[in-house]
N, C-alpha and C. Protein backbone atom coordinates (compact mmCIF):
# COMPACT_ATOMS: atom_id res chain seq x y z
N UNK A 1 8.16 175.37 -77.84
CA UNK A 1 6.72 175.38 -77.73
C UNK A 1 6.35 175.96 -76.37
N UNK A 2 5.36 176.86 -76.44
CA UNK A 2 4.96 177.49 -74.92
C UNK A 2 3.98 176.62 -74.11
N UNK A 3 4.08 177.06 -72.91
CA UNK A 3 3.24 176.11 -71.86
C UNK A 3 1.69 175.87 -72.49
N UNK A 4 1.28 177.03 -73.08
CA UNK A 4 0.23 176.84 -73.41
C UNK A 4 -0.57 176.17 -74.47
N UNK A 5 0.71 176.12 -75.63
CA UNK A 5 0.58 175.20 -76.76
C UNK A 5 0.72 173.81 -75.96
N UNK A 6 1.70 173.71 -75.59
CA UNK A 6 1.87 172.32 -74.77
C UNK A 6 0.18 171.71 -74.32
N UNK A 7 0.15 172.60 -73.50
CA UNK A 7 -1.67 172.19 -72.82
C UNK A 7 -2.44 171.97 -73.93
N UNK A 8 -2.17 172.80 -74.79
CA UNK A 8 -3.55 172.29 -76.29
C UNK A 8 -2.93 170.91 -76.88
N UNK A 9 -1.73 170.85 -77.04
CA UNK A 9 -1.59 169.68 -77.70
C UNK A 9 -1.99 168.26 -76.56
N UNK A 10 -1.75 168.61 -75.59
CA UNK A 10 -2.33 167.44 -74.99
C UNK A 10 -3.21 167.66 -74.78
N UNK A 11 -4.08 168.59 -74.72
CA UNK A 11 -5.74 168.25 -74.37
C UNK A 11 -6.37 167.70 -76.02
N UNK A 12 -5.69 167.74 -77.08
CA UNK A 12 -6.34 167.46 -77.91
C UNK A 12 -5.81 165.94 -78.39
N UNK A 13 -4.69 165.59 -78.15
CA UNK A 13 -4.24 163.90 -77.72
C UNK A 13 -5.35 163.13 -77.16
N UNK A 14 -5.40 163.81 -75.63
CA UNK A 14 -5.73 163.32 -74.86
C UNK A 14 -7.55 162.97 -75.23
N UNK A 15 -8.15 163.99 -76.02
CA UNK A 15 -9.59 163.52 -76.37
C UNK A 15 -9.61 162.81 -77.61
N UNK A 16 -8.94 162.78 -78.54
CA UNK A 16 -8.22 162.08 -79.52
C UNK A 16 -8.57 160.63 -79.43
N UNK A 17 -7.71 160.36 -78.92
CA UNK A 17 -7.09 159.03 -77.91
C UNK A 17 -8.70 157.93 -77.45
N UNK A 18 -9.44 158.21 -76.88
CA UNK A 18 -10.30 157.54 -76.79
C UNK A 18 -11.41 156.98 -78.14
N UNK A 19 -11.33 158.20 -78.95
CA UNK A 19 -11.94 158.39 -80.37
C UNK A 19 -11.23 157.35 -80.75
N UNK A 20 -9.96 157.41 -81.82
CA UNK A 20 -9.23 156.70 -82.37
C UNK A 20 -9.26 154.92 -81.36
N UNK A 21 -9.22 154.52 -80.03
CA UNK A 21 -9.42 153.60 -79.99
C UNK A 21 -10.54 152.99 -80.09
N UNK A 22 -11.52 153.61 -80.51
CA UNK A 22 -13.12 153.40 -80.09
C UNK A 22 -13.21 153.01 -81.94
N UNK A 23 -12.65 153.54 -82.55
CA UNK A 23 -13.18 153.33 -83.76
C UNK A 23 -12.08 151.74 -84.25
N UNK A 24 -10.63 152.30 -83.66
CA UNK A 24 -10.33 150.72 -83.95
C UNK A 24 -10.80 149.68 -83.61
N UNK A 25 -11.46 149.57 -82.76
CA UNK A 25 -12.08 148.66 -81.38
C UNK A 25 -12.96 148.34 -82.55
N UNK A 26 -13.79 148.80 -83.21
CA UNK A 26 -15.45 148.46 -84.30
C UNK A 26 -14.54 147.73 -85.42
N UNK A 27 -13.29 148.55 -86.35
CA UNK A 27 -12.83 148.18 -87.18
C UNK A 27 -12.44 146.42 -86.99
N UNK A 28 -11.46 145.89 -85.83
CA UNK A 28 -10.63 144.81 -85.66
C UNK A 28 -11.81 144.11 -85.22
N UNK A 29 -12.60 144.41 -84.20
CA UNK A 29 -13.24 143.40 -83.15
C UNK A 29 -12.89 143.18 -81.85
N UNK A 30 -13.46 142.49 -80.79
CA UNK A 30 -12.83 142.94 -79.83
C UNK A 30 -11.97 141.84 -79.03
N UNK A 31 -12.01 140.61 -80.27
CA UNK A 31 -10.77 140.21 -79.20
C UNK A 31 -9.39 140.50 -80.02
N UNK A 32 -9.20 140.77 -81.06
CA UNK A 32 -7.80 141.09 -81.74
C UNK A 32 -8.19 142.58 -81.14
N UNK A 33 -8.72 143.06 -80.73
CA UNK A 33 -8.37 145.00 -79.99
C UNK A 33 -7.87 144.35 -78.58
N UNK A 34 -8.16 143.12 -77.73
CA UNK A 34 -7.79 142.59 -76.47
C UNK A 34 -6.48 142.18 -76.60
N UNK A 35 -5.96 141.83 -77.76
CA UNK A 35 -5.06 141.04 -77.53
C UNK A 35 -3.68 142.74 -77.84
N UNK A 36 -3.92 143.46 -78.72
CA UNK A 36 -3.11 144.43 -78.92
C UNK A 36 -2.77 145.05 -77.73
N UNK A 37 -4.22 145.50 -76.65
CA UNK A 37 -4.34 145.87 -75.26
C UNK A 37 -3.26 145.63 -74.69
N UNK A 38 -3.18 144.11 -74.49
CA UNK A 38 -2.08 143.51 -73.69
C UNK A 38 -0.90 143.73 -74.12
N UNK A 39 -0.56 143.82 -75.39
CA UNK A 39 0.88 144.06 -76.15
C UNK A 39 1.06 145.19 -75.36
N UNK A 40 0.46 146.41 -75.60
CA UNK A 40 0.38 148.42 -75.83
C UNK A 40 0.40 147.82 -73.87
N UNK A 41 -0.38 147.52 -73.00
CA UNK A 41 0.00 147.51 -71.70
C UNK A 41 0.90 147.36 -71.39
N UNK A 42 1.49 146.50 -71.86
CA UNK A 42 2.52 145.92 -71.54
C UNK A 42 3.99 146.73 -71.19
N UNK A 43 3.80 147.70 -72.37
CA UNK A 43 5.07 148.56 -72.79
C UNK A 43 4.23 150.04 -72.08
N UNK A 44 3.48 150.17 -71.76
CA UNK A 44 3.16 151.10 -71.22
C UNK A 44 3.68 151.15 -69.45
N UNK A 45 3.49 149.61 -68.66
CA UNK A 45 3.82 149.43 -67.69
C UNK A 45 5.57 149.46 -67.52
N UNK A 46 5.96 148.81 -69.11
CA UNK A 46 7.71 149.24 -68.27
C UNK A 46 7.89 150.61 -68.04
N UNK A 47 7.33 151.63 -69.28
CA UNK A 47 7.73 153.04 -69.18
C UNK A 47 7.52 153.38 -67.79
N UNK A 48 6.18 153.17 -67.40
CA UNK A 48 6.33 153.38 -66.04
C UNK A 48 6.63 152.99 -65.11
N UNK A 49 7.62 151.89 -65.42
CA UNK A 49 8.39 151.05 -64.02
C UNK A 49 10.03 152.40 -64.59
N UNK A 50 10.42 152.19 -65.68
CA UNK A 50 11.55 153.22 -65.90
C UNK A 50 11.17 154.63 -65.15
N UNK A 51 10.18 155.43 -65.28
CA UNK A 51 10.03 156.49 -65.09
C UNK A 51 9.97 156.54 -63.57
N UNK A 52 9.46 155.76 -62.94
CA UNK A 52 9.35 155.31 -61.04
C UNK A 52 11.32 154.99 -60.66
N UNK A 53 11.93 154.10 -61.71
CA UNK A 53 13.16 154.20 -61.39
C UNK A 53 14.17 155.52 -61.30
N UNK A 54 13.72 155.83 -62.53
CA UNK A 54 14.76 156.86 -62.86
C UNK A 54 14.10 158.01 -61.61
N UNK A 55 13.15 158.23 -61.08
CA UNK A 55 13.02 158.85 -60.21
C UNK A 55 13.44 159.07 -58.95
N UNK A 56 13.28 157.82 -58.35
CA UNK A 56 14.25 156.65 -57.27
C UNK A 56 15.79 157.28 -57.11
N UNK A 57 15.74 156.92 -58.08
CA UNK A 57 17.35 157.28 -58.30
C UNK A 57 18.20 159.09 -58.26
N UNK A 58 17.23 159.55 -58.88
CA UNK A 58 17.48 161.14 -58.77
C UNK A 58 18.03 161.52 -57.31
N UNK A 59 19.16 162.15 -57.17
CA UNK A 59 19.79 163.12 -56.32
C UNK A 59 18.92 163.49 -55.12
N UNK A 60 19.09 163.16 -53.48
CA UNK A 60 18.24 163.42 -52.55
C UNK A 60 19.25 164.47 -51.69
N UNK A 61 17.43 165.61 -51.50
CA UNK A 61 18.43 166.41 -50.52
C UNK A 61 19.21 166.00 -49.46
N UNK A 62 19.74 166.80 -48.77
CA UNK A 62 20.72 166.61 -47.70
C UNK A 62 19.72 165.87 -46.51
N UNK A 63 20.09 165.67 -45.78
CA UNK A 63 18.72 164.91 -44.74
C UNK A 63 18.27 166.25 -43.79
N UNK A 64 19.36 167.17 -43.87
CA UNK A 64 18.42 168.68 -43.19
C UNK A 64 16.88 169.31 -43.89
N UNK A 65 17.19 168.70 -45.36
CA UNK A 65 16.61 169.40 -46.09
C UNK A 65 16.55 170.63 -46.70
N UNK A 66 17.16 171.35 -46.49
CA UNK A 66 17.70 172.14 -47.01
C UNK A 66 18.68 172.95 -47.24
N UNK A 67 19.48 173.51 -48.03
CA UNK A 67 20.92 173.75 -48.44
C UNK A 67 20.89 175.14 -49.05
N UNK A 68 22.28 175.72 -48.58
CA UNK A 68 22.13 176.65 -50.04
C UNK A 68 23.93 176.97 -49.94
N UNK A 69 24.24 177.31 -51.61
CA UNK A 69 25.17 176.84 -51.60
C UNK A 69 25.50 178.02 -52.88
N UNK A 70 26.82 178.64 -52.72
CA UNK A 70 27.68 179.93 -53.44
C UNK A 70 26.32 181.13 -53.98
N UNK A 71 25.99 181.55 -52.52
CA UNK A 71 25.29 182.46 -52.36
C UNK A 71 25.69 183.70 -51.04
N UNK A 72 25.34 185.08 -51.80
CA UNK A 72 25.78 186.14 -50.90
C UNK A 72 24.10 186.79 -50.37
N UNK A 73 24.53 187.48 -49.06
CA UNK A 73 23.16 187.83 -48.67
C UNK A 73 23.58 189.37 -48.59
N UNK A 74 22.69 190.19 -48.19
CA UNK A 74 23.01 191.66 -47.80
C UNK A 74 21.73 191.69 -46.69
N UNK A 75 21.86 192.50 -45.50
CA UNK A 75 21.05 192.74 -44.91
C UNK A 75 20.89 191.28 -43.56
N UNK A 76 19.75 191.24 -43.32
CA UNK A 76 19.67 190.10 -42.50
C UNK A 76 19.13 188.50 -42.99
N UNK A 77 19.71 187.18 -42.62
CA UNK A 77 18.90 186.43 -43.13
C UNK A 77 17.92 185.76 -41.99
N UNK A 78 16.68 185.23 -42.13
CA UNK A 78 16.27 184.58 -41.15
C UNK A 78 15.18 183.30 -41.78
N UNK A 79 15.63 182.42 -41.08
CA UNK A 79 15.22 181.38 -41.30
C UNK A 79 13.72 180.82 -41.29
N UNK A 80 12.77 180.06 -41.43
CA UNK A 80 11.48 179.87 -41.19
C UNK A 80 11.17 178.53 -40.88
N UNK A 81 10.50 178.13 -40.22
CA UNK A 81 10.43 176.57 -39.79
C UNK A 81 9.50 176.52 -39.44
N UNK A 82 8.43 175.65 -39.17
CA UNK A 82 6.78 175.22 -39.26
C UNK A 82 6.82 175.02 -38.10
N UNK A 83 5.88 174.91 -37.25
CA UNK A 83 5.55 175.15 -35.77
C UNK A 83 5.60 173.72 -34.95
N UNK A 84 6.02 173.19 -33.79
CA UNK A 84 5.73 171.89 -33.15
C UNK A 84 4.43 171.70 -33.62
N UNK A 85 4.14 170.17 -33.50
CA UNK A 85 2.94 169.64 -33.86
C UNK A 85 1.92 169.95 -32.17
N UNK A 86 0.54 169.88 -32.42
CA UNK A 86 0.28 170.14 -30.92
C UNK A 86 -0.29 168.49 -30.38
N UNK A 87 0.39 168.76 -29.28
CA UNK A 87 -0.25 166.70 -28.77
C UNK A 87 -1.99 167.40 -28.77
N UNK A 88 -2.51 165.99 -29.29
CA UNK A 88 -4.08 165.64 -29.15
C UNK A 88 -4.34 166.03 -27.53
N UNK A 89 -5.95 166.58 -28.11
CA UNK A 89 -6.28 166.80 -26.29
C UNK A 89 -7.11 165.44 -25.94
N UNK A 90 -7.14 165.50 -24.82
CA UNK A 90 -7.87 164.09 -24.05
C UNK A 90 -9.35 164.83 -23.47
N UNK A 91 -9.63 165.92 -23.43
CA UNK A 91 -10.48 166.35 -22.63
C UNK A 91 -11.96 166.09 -23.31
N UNK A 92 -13.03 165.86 -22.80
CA UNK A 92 -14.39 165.09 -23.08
C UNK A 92 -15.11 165.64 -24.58
């Protein structure tokens, strides 16, 4: 599926999604739609305690930050690095 199908299918989930709960919400009532809430939260919050882990956990660069590794150059290489920070001025 291309990036762009991707984007339609979730933009059309995603407006979906409020519809479909809005109409269950009239169908059930709203404290059996409260109490499902809490079920559907519930499992929504582990995914995102898994997804915060499994992130955690993923492979950290080197502490230089950056690497490079079974690569040939031709010509010259030169490096780039962001400028000292400047100390705050004190002046009036």
């Amino acid at each position: 599926m291309t990036a762009k199908a991707q984007a339609w299918a979730g933009g059309v989930v995603a407006g979906a999604a409020p519809v479909g709960l809005a109409v269950y919400l009239a169908v059930v009532g709203l404290e059996q739609a409260d109490k499902w809430a809490s079920v559907v939260g519930l499992f929504v919050a582990l995914a995102g305690l898994a997804v915060s882990v499994a992130g955690f956990r993923r492979e950290r660069p080197s502490s230089g930050g950056q690497s490079i590794g079974n690569s040939t150059t031709g010509g010259s290489v030169v490096q780039v690095s962001a400028p000292a920070p400047r100390a705050p001025s004190t002046g009036p």
